[in-house]
N, C-alpha and C. Protein backbone atom coordinates (compact mmCIF):
# COMPACT_ATOMS: atom_id res chain seq x y z
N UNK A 1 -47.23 -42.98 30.14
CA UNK A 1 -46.20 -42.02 29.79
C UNK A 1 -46.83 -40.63 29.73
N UNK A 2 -46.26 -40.03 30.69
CA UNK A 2 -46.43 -38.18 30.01
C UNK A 2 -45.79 -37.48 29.37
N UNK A 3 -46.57 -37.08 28.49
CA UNK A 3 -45.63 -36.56 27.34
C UNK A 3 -45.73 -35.13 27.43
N UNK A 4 -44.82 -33.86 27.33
CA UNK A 4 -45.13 -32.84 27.50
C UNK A 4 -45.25 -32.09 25.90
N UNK A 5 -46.20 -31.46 26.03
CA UNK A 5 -46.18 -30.63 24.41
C UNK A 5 -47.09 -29.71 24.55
N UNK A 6 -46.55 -28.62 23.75
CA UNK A 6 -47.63 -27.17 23.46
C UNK A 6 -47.60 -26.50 22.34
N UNK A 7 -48.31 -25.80 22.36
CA UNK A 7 -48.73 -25.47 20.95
C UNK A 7 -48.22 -24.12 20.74
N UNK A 8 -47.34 -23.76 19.43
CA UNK A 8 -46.98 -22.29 18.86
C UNK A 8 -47.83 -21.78 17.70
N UNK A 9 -47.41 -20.65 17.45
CA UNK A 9 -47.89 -20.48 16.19
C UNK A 9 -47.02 -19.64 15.18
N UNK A 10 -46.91 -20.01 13.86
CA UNK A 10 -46.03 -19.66 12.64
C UNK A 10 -46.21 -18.27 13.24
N UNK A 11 -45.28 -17.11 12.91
CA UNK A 11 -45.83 -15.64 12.66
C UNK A 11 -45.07 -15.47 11.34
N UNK A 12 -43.88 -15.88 11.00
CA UNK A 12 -43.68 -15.73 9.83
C UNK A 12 -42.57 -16.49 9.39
N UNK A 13 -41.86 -16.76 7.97
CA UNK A 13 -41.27 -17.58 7.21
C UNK A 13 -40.10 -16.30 6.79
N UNK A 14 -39.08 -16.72 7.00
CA UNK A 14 -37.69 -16.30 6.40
C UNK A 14 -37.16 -16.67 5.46
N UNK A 15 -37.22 -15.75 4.59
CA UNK A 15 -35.65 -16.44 3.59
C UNK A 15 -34.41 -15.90 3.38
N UNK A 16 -33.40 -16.36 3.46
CA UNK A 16 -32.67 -16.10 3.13
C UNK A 16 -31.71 -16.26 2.21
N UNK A 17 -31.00 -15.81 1.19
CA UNK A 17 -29.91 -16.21 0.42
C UNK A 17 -28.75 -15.44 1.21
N UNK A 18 -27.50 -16.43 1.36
CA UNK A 18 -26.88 -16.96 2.03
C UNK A 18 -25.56 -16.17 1.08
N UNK A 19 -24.58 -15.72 1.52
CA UNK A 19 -23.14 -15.23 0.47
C UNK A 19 -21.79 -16.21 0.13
N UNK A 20 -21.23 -16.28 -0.82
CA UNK A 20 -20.41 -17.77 -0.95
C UNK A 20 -19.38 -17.33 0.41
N UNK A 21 -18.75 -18.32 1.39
CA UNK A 21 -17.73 -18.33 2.18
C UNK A 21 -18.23 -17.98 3.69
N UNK A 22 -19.63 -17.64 3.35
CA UNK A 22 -19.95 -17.76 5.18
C UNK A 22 -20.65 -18.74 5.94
N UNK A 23 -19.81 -18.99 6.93
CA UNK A 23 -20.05 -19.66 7.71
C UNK A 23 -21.58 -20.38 8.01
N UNK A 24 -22.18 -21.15 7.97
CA UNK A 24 -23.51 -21.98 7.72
C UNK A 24 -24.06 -21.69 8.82
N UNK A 25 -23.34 -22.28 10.32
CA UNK A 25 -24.12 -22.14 11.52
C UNK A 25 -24.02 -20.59 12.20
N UNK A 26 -22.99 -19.87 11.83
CA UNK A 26 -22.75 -18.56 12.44
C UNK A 26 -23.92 -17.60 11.38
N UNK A 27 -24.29 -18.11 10.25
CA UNK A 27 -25.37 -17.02 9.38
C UNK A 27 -26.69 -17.40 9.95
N UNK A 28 -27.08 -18.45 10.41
CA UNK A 28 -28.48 -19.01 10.91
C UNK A 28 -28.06 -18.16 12.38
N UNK A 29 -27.26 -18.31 12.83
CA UNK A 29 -27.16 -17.96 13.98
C UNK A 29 -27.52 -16.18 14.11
N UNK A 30 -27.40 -15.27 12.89
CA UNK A 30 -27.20 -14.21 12.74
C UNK A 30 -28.86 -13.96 12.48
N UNK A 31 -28.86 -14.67 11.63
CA UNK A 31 -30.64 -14.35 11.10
C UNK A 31 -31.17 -14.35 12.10
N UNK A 32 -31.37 -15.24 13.12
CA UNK A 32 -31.87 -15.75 13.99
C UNK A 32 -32.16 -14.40 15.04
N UNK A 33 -31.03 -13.90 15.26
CA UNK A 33 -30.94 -12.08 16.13
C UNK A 33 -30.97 -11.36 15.60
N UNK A 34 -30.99 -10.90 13.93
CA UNK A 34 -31.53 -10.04 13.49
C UNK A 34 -33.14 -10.11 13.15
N UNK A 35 -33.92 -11.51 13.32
CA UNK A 35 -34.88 -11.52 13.10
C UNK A 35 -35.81 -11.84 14.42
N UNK A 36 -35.07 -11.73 15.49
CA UNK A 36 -35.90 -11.85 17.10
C UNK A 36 -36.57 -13.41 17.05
N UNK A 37 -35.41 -14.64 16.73
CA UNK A 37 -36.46 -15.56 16.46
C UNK A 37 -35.70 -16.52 17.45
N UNK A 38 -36.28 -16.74 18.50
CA UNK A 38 -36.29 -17.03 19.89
C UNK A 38 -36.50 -18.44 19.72
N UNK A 39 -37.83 -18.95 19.05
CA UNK A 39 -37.79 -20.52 18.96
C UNK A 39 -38.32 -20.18 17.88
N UNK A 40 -38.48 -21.50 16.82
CA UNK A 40 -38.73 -21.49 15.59
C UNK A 40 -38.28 -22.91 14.68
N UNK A 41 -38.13 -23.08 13.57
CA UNK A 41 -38.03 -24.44 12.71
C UNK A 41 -37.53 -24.27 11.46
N UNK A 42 -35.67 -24.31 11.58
CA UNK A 42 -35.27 -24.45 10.20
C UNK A 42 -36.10 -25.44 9.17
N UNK A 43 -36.53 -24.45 8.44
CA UNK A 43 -37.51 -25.61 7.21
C UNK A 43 -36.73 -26.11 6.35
N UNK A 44 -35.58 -25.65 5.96
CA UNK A 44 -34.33 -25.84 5.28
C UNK A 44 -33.84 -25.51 4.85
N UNK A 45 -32.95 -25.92 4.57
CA UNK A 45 -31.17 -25.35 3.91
C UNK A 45 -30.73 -26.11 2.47
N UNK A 46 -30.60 -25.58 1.74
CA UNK A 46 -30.28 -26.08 0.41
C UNK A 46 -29.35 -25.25 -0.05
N UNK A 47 -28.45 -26.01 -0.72
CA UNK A 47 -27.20 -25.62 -1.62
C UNK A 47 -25.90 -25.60 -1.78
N UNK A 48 -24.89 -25.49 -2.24
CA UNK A 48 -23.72 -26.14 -2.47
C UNK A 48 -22.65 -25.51 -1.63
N UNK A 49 -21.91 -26.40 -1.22
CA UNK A 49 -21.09 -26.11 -0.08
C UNK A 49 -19.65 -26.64 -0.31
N UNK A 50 -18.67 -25.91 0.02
CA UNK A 50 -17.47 -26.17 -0.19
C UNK A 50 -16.53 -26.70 1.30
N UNK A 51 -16.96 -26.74 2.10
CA UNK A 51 -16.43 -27.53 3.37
C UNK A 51 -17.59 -27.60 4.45
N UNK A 52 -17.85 -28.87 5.18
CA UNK A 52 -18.54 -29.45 5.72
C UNK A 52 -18.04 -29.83 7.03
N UNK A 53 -18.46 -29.24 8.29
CA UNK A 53 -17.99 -29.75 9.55
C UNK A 53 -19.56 -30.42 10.34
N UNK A 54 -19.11 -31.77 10.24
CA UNK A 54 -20.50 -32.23 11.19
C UNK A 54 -20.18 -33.53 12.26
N UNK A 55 -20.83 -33.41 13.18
CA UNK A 55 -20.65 -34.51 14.46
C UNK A 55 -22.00 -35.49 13.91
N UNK A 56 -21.41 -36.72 14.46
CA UNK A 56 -22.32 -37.59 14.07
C UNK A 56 -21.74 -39.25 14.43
N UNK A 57 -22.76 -40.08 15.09
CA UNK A 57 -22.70 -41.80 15.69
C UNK A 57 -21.23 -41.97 14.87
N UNK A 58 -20.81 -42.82 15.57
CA UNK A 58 -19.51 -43.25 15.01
C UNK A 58 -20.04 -44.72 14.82
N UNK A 59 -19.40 -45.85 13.89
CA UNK A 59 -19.51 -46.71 13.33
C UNK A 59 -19.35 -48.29 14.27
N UNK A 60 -18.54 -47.97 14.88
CA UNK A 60 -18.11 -48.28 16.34
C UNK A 60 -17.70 -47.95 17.13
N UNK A 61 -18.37 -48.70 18.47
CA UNK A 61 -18.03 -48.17 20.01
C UNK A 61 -16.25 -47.98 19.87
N UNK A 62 -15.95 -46.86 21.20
CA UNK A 62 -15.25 -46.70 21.15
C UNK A 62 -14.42 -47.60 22.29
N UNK A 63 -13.37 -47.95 22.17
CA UNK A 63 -12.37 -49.14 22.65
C UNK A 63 -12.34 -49.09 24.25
N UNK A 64 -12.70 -49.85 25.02
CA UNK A 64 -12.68 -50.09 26.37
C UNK A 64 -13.55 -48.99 26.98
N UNK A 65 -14.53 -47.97 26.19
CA UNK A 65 -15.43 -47.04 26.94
C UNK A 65 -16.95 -47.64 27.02
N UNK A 66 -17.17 -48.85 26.06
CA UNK A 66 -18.55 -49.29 26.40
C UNK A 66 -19.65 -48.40 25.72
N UNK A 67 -19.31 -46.93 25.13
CA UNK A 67 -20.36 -46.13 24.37
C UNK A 67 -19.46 -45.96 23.39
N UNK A 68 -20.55 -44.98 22.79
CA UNK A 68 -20.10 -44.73 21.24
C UNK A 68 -19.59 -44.10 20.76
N UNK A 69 -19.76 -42.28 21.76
CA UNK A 69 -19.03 -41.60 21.72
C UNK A 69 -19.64 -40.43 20.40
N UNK A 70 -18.87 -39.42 19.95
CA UNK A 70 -19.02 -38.85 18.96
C UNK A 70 -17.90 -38.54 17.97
N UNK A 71 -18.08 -38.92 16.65
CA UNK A 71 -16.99 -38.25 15.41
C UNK A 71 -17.32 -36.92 14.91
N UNK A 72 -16.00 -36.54 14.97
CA UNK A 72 -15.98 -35.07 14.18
C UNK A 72 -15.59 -35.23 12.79
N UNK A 73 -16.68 -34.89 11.93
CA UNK A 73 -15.88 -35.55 10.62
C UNK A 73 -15.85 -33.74 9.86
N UNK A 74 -14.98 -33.64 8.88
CA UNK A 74 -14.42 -32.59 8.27
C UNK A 74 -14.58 -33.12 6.49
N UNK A 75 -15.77 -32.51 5.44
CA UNK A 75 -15.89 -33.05 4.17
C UNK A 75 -15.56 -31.90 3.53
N UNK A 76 -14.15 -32.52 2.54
CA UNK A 76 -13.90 -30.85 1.63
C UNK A 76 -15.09 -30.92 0.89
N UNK A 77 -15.04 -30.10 0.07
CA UNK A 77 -16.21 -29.78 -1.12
C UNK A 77 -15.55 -29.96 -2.66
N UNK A 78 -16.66 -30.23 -3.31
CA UNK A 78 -17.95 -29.74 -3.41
C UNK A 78 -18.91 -30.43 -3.21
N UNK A 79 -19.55 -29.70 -2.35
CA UNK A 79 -20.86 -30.69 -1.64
C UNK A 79 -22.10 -30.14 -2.03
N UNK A 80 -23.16 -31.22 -2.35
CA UNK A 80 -24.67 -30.97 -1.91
C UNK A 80 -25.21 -31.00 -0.68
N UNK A 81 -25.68 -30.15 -0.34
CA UNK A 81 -26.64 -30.10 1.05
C UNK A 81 -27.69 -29.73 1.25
N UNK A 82 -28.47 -30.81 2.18
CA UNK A 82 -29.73 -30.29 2.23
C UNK A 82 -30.08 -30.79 4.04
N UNK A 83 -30.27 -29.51 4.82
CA UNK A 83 -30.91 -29.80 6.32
C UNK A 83 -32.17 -29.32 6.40
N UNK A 84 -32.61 -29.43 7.88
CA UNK A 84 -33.47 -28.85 8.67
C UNK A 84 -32.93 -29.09 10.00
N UNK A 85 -34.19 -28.06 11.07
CA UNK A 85 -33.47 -28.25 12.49
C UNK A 85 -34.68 -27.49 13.21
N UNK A 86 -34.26 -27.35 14.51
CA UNK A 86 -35.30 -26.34 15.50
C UNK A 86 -34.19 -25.77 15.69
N UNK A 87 -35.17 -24.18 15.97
CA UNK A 87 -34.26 -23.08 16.68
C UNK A 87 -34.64 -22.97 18.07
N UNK A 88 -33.81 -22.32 18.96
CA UNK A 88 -34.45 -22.52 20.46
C UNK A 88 -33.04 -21.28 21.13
N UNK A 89 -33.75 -21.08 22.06
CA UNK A 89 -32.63 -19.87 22.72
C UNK A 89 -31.53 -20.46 23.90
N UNK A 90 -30.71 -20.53 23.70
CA UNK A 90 -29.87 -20.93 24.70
C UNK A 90 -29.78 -20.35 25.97
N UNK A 91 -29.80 -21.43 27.31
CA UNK A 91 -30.25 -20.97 28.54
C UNK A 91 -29.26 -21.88 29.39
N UNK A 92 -28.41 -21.09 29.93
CA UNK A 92 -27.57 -21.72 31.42
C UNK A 92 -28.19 -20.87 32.68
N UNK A 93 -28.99 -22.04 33.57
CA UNK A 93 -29.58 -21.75 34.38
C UNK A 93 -28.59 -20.90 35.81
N UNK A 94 -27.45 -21.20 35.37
CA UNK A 94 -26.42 -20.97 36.67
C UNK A 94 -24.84 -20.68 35.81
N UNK A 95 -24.87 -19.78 35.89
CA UNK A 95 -23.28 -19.28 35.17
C UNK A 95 -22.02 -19.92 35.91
N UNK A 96 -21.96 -20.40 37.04
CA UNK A 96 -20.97 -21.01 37.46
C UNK A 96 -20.91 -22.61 36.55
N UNK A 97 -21.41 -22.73 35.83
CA UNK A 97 -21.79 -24.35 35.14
C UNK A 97 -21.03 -23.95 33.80
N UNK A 98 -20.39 -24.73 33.43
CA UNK A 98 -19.57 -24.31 32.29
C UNK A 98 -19.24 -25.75 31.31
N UNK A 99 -19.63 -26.08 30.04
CA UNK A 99 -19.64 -27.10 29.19
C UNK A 99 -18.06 -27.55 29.53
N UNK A 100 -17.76 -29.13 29.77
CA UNK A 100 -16.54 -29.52 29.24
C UNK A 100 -15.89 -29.25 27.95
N UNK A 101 -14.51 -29.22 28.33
CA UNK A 101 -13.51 -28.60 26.98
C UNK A 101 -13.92 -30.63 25.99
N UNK A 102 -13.98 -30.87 26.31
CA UNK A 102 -14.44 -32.28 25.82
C UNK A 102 -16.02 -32.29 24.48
N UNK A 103 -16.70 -31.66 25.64
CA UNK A 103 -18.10 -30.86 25.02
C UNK A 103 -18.20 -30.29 23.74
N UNK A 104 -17.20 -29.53 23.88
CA UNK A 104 -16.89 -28.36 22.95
C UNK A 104 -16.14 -28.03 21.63
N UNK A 105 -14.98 -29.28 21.61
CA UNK A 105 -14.11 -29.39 20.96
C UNK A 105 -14.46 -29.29 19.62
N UNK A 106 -14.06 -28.60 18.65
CA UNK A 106 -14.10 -28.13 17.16
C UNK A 106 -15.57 -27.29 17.42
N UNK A 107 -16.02 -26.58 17.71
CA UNK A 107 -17.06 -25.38 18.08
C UNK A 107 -18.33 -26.34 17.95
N UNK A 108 -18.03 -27.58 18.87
CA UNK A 108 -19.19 -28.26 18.59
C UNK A 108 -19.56 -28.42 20.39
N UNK A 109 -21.36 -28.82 21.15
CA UNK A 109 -21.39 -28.95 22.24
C UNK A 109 -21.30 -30.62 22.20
N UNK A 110 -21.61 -31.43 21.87
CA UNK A 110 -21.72 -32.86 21.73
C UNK A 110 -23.44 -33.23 21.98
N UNK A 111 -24.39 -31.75 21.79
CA UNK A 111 -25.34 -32.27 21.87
C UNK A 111 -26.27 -32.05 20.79
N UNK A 112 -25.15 -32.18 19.67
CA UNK A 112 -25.93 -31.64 18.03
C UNK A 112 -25.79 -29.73 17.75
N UNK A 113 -25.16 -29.80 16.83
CA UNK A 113 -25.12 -28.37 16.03
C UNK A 113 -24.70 -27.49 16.99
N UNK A 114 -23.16 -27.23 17.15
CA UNK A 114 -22.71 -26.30 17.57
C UNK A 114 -22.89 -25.91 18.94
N UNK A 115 -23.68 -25.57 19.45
CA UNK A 115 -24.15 -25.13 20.57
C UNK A 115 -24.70 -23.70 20.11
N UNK A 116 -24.38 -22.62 21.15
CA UNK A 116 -25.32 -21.88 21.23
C UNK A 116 -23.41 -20.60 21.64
N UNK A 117 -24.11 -19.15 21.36
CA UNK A 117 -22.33 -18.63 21.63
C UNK A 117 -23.18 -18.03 23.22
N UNK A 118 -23.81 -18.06 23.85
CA UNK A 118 -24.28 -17.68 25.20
C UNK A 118 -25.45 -17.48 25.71
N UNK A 119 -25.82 -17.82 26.92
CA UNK A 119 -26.95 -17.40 27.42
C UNK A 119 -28.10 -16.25 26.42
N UNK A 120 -28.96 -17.19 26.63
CA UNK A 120 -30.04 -15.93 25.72
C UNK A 120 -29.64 -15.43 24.77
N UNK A 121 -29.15 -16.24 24.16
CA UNK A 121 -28.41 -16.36 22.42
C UNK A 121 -29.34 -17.22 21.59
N UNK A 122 -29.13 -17.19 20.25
CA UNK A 122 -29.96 -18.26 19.58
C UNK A 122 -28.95 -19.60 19.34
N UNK A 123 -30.27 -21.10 19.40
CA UNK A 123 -29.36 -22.10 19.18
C UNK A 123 -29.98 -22.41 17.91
N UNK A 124 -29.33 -23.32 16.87
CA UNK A 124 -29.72 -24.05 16.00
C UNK A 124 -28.86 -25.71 16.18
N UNK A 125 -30.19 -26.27 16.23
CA UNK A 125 -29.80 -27.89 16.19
C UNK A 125 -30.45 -28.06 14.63
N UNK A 126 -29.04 -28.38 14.19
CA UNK A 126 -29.27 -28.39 12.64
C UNK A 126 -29.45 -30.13 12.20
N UNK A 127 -29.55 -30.85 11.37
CA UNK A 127 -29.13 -32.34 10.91
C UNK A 127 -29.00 -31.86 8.80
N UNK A 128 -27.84 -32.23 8.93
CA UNK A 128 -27.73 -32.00 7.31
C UNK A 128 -27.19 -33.51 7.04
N UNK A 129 -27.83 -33.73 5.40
CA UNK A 129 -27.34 -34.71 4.47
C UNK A 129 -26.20 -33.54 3.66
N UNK A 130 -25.39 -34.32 3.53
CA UNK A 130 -24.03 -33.87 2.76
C UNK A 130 -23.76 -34.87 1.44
N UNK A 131 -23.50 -34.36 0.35
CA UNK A 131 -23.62 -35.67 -0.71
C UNK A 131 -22.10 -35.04 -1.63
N UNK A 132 -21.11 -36.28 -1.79
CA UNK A 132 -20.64 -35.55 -3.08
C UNK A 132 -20.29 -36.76 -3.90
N UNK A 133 -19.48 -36.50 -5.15
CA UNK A 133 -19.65 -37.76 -5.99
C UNK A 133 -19.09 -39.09 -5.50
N UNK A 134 -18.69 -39.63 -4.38
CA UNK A 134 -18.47 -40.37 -3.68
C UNK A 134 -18.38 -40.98 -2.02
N UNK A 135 -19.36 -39.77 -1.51
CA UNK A 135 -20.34 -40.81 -0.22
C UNK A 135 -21.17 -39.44 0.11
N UNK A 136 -22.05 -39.98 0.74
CA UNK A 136 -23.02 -39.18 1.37
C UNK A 136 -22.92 -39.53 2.94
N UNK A 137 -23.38 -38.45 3.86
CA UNK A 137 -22.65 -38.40 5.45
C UNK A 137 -24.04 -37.24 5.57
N UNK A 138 -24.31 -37.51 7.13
CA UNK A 138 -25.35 -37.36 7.71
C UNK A 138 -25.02 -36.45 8.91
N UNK A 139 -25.32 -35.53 9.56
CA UNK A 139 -24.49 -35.39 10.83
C UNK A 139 -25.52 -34.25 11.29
N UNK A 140 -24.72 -33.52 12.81
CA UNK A 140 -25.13 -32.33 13.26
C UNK A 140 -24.31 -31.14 12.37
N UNK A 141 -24.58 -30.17 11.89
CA UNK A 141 -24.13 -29.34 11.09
C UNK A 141 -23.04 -28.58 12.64
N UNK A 142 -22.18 -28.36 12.29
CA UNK A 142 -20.70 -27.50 12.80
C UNK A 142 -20.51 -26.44 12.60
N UNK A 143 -19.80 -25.59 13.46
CA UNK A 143 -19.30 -24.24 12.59
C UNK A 143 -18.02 -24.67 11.75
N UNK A 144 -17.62 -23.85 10.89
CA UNK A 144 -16.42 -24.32 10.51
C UNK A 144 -16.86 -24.97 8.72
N UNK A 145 -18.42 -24.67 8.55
CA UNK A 145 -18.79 -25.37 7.34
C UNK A 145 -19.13 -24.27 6.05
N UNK A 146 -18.51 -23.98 5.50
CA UNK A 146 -18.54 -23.04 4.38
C UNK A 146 -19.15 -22.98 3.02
N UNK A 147 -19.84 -22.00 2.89
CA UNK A 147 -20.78 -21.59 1.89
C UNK A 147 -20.19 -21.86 0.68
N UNK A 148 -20.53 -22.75 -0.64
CA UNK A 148 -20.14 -22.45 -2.21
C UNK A 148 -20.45 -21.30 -3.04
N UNK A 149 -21.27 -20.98 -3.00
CA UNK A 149 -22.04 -20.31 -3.92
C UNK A 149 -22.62 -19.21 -3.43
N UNK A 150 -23.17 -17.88 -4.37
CA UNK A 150 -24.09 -17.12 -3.55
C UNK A 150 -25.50 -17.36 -3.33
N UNK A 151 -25.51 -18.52 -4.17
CA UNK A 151 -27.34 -19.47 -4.85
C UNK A 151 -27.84 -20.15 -3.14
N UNK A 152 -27.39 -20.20 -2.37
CA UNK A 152 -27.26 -20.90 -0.79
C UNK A 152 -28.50 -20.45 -0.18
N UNK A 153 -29.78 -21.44 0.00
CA UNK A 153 -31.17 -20.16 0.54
C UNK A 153 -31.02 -21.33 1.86
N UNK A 154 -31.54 -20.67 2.68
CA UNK A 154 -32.04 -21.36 4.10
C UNK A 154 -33.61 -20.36 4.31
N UNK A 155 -34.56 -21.38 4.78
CA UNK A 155 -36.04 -20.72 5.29
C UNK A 155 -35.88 -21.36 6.58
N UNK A 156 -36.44 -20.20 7.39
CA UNK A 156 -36.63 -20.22 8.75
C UNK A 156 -38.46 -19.70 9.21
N UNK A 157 -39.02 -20.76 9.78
CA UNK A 157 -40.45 -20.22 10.36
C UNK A 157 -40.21 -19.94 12.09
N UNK A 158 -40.43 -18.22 12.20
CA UNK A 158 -40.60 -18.08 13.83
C UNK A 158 -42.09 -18.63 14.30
N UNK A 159 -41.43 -18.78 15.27
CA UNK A 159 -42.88 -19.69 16.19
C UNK A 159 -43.07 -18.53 17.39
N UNK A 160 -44.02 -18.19 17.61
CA UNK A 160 -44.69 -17.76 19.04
C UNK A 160 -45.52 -18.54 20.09
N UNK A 161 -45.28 -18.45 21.21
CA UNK A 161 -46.53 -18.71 22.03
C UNK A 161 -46.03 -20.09 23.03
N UNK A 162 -44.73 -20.47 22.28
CA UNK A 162 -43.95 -21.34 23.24
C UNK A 162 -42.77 -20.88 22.67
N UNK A 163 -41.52 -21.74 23.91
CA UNK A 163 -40.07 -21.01 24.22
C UNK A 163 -39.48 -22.32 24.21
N UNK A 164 -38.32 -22.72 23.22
CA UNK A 164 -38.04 -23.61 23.15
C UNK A 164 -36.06 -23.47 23.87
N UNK A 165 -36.01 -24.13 25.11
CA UNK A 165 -34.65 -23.45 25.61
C UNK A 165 -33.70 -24.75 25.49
N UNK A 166 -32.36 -24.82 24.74
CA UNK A 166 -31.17 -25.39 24.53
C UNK A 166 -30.90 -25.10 26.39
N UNK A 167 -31.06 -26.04 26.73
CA UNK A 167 -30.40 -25.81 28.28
C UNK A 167 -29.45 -26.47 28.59
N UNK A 168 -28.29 -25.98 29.37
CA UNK A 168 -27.09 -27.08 29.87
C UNK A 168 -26.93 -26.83 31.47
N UNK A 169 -27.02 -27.67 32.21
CA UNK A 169 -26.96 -27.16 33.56
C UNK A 169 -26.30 -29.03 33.87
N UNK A 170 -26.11 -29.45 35.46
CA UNK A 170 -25.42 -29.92 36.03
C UNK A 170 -25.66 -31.66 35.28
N UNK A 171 -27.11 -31.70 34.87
CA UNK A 171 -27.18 -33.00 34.16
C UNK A 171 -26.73 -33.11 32.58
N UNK A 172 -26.32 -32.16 32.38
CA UNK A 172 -25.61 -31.90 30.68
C UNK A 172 -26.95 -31.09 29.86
N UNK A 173 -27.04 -31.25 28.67
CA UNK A 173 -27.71 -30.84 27.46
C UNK A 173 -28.98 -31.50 27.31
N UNK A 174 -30.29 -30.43 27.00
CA UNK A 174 -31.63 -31.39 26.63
C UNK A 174 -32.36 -29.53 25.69
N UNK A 175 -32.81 -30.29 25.54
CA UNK A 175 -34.08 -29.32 24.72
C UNK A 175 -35.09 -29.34 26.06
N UNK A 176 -36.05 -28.12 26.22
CA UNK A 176 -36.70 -27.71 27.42
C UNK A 176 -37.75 -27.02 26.51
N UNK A 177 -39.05 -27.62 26.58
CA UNK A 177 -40.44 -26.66 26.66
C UNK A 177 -41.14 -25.93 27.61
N UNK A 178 -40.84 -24.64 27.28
CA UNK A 178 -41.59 -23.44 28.36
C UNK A 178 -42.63 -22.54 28.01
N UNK A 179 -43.53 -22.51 28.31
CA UNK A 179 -44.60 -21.28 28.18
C UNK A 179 -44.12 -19.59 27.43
N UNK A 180 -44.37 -19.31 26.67
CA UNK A 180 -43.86 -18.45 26.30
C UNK A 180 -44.36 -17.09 27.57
């Protein structure tokens, strides 16, 4: 097996506190271009959340398709949360290539956390635990998932020296390692 891998390096650690009612993946998404952080490694996200949008395995296949498919699940609040994720820049190699409306549906790509809002944009592939006093749910974090509190910190480490690209082109969605 060849395995491809390269090496970055930290340049620095973000924090942020987060404002009650904004949006989870659109504020990572913001930090992310106000802080030039191209590829990098949500270290995590902690704190209480009042609505929860996340994609995630469904329980069973879905009826006469043979796969599994993906659920969009929607958790009111009040929630505990706690993620991590990689950041990576979103790259469509060919602008005539355009995600299915299938792909996309509830501001999600179907290939974990939202997608990306365009070319040479920042992506975050998030995975959050969601907990409240009666189940805990696992998923790709969504837009559409809203802040509780102003107490809400997320840390972000930028990476240099490799380019981590969210790519979608004619074979669908993958994560891509490139030379910085």
């Amino acid at each position: 097996m060849t395995r491809k891998m390269m090496s970055g390096k930290i340049e620095e650690i973000i924090y942020a506190q987060l404002e009650e009612g904004e949006d989870l993946l659109r504020a990572l998404w913001d930090i992310c271009k106000q802080k030039d952080v191209k590829t990098g490694v949500l270290l995590d996200v902690t704190g209480y959340m009042r609505k929860v949008r996340v994609q995630r395995e469904p329980h069973e296949p879905r009826p006469g398709t043979g796969i599994a498919g993906i659920d969009f699940v929607e958790i009111p609040g009040g929630l505990e949360v706690s993620g991590h994720g990689i950041i990576g820049t979103g790259w469509v190699p060919d602008d005539s290539i355009k995600p299915s409306p299938a792909l996309t549906r509830g501001g999600g790509t179907g290939f974990g956390a939202g997608g990306w809002e365009g070319h040479n944009t920042p992506y975050v592939h998030v995975h959050l635990t969601v907990t409240n006093a009666s189940q805990t749910v696992c998923g790709h974090l969504m837009e559409g998932s809203y802040v509780g509190t102003g107490y809400f910190t997320v840390a972000i480490a930028k990476v240099s020296g490799v380019i981590l690209r969210a790519t979608f082109d004619k074979s669908g969605y993958y994560h891509e390692l490139v030379p910085a």
